[in-house]
Protein backbone atom coordinates (compact mmCIF):
# COMPACT_ATOMS: atom_id res chain seq x y z
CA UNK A 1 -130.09 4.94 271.25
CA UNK A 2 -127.55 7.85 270.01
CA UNK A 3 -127.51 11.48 271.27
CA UNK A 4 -129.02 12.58 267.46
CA UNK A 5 -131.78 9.85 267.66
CA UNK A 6 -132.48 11.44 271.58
CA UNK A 7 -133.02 14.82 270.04
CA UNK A 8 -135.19 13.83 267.43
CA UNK A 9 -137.33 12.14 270.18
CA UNK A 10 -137.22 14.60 272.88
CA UNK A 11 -138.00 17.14 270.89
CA UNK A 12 -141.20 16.04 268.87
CA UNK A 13 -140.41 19.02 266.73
CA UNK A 14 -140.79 17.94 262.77
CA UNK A 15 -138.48 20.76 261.46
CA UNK A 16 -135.74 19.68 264.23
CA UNK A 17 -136.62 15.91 262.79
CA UNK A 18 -135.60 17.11 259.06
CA UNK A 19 -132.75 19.11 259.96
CA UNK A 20 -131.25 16.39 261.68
CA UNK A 21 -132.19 13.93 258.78
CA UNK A 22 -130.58 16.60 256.28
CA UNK A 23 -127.27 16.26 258.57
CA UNK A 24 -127.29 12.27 258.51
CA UNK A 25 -127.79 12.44 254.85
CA UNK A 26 -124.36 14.94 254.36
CA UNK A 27 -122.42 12.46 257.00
CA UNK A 28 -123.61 9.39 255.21
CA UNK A 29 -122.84 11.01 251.86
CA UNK A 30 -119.48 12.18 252.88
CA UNK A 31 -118.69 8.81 254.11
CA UNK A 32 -119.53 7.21 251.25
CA UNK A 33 -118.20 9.21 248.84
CA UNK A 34 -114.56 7.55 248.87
CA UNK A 35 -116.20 3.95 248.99
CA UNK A 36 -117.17 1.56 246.15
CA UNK A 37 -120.26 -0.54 246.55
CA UNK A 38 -120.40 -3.55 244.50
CA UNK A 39 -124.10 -4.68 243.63
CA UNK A 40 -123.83 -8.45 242.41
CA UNK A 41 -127.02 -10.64 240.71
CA UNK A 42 -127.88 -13.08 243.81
CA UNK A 43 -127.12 -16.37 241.67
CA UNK A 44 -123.75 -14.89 240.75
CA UNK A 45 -122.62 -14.13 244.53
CA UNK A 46 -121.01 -17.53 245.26
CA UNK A 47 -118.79 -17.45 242.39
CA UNK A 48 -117.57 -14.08 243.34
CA UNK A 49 -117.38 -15.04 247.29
CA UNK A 50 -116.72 -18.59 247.46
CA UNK A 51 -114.59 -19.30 243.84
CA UNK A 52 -113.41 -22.48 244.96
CA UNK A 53 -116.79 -24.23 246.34
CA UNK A 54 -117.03 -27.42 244.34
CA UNK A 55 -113.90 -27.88 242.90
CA UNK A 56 -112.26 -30.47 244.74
CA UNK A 57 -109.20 -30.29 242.36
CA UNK A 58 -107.15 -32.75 242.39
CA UNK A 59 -103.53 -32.71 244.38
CA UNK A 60 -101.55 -31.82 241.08
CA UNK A 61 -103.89 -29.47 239.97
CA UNK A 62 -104.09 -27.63 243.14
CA UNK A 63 -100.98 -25.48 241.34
CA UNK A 64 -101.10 -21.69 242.53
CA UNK A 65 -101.81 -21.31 238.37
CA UNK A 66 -105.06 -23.39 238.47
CA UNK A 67 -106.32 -21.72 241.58
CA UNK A 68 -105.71 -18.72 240.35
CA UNK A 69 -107.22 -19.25 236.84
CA UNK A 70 -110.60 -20.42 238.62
CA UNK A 71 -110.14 -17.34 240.98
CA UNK A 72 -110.38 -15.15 237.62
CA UNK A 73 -112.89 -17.42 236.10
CA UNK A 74 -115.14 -16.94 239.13
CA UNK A 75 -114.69 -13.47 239.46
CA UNK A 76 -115.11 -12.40 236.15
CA UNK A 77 -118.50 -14.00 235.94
CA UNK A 78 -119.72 -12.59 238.85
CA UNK A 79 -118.84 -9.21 237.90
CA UNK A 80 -120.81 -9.30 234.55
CA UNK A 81 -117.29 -10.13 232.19
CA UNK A 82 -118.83 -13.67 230.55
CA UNK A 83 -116.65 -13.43 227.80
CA UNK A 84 -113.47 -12.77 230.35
CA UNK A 85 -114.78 -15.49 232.16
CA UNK A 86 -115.02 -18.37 229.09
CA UNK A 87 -111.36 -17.55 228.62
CA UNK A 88 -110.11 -18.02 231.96
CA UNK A 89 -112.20 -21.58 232.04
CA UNK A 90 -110.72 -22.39 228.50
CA UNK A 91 -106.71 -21.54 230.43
CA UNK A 92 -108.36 -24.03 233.38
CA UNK A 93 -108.97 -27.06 230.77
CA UNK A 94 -105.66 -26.01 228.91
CA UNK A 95 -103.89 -27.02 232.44
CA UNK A 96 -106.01 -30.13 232.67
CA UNK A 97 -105.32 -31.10 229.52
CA UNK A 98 -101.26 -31.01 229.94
CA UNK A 99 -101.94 -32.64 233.37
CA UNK A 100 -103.65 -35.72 231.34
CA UNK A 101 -100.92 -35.47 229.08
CA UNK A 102 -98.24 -36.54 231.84
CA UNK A 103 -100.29 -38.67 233.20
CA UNK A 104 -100.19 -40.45 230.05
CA UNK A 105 -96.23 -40.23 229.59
CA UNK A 106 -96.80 -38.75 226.33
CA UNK A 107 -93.49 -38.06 224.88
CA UNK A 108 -93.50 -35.32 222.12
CA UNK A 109 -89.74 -36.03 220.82
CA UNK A 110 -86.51 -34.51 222.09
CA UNK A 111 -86.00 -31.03 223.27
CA UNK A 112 -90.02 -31.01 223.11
CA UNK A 113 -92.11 -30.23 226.43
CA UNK A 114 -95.87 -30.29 226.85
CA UNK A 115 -96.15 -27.20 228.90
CA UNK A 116 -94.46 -24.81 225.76
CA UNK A 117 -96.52 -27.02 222.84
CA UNK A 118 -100.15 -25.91 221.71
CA UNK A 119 -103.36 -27.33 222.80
CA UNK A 120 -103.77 -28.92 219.44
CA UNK A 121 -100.17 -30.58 219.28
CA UNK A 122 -100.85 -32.11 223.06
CA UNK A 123 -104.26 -33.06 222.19
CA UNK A 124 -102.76 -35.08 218.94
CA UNK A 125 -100.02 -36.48 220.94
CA UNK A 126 -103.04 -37.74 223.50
CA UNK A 127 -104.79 -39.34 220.99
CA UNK A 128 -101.86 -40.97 219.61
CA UNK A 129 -100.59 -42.49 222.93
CA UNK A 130 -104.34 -43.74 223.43
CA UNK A 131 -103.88 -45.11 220.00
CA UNK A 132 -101.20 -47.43 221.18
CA UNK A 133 -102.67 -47.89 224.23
CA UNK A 134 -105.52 -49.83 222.26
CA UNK A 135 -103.67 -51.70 220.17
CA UNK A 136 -102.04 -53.65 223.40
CA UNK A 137 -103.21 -56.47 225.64
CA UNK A 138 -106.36 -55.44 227.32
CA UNK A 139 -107.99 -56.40 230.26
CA UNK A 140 -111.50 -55.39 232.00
CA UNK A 141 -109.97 -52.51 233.73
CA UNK A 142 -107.62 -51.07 231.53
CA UNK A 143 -110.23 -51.09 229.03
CA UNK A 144 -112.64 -48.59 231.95
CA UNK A 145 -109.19 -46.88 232.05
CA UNK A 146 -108.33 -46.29 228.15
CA UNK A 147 -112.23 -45.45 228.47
CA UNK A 148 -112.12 -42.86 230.66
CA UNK A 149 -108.66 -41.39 229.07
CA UNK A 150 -110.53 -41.17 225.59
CA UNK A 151 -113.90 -39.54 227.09
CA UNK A 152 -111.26 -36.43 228.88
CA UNK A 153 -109.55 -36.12 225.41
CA UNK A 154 -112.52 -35.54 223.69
CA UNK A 155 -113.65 -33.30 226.30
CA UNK A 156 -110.80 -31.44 225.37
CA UNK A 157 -111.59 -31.18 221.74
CA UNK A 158 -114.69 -30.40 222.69
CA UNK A 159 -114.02 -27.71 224.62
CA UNK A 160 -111.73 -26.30 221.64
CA UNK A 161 -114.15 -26.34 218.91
CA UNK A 162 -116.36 -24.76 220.98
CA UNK A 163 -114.79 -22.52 223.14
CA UNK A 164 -111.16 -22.21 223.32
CA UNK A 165 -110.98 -21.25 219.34
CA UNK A 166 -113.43 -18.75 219.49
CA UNK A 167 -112.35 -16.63 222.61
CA UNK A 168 -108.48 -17.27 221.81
CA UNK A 169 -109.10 -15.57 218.77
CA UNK A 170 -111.67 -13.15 219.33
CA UNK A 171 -114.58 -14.84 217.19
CA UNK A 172 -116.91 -14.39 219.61
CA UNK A 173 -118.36 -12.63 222.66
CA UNK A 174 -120.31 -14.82 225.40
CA UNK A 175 -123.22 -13.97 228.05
CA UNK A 176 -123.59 -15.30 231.36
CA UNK A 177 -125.52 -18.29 230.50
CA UNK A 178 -122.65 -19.51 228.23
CA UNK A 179 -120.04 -18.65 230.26
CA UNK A 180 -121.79 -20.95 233.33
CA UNK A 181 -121.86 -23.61 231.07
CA UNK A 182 -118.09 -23.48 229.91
CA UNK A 183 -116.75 -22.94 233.67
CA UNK A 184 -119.21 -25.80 234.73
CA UNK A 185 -118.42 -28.17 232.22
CA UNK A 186 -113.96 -27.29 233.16
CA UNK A 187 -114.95 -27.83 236.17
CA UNK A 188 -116.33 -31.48 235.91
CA UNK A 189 -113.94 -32.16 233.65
CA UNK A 190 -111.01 -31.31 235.90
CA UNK A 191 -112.83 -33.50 238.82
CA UNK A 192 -113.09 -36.70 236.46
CA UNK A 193 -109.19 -36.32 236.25
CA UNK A 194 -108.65 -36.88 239.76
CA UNK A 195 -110.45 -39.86 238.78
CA UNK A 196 -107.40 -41.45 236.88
CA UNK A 197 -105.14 -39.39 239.01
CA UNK A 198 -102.54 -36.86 237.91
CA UNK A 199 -98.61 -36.34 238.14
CA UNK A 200 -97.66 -32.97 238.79
């Protein structure tokens, strides 16, 4: 027990008990007065202290720019920005989406990369490539594979009719519930890419 606590015991005295309770109050104050205290909803904490808990990215898409992106993501949520946080999620499916790309080997002709084209020229190029995919010899398991290639692309055009439009272009602000949703469904779309694997 501390000296001040001591006092207050020893001397049984209620006005010695309130004077000394008036000078914790100025130290505490005075203490606290050059400190920030950060009050988050319980359901939110995770994102905001764990942001990476149930990723399990992929190798290639362990990239400081992903991790950082989900970082943002995360924190924004947590700290009551939704609408900050749907476009962080929509620059986290944006990555994915160029990682499915070179996993692919789509080619978008000479002096053309997929990291400086839009979403909706890499998403066309996708669908192309799956195109002639298709139209080859198939077996049972490149069929699962061309499968699982078509279900990410339209993932991805789902996610831009719905999201990436909208907060690109400032249609649209989102609450927490939505913004949840859109970091949830990134994130199981980035984890059924490691499923095909990915080329950095």
């Amino acid at each position: 027990m501390n000296e001040l606590a001591l006092d207050w015991v020893r001397s049984g005295d209620k006005h010695v008990m309130m004077r000394r309770l008036g000078e914790l109050q100025t130290v505490v104050l005075m203490e606290l007065k050059d400190v920030a205290i950060l009050i988050l909803p319980r359901d939110l904490v995770p994102y905001y202290d764990e942001p990476l808990r149930d990723w399990n990215l992929p190798e290639a898409a362990t990239q400081q720019e992903i991790v950082q992106e989900i970082k943002e993501a995360s924190t924004a949520l947590a700290l009551g920005r939704p609408t900050a946080s749907v476009f962080h999620s929509m620059r986290i499916a944006e990555r994915g989406l160029r990682l499915l790309a070179r996993h692919l080997r789509v080619k978008l002709g000479a002096g053309r990369h997929i990291e400086h084209e839009d979403w909706g020229t890499v998403l066309k190029a996708i669908n192309k490539k799956l195109d002639a995919l298709r139209a080859g010899m198939r077996s049972p398991q490149r069929s699962m594979a061309l499968q699982m290639y078509s279900d990410l692309a339209d993932q991805c055009s789902y996610f831009n009719g719905l999201w990436r439009t909208e907060v690109s272009h400032a249609r649209r602000m989102y609450n927490t519930p939505a913004a949840v949703n859109a970091l949830t469904r990134v994130r199981d779309f980035m984890q059924r890419l490691t499923q095909v694997g990915t080329r950095k």
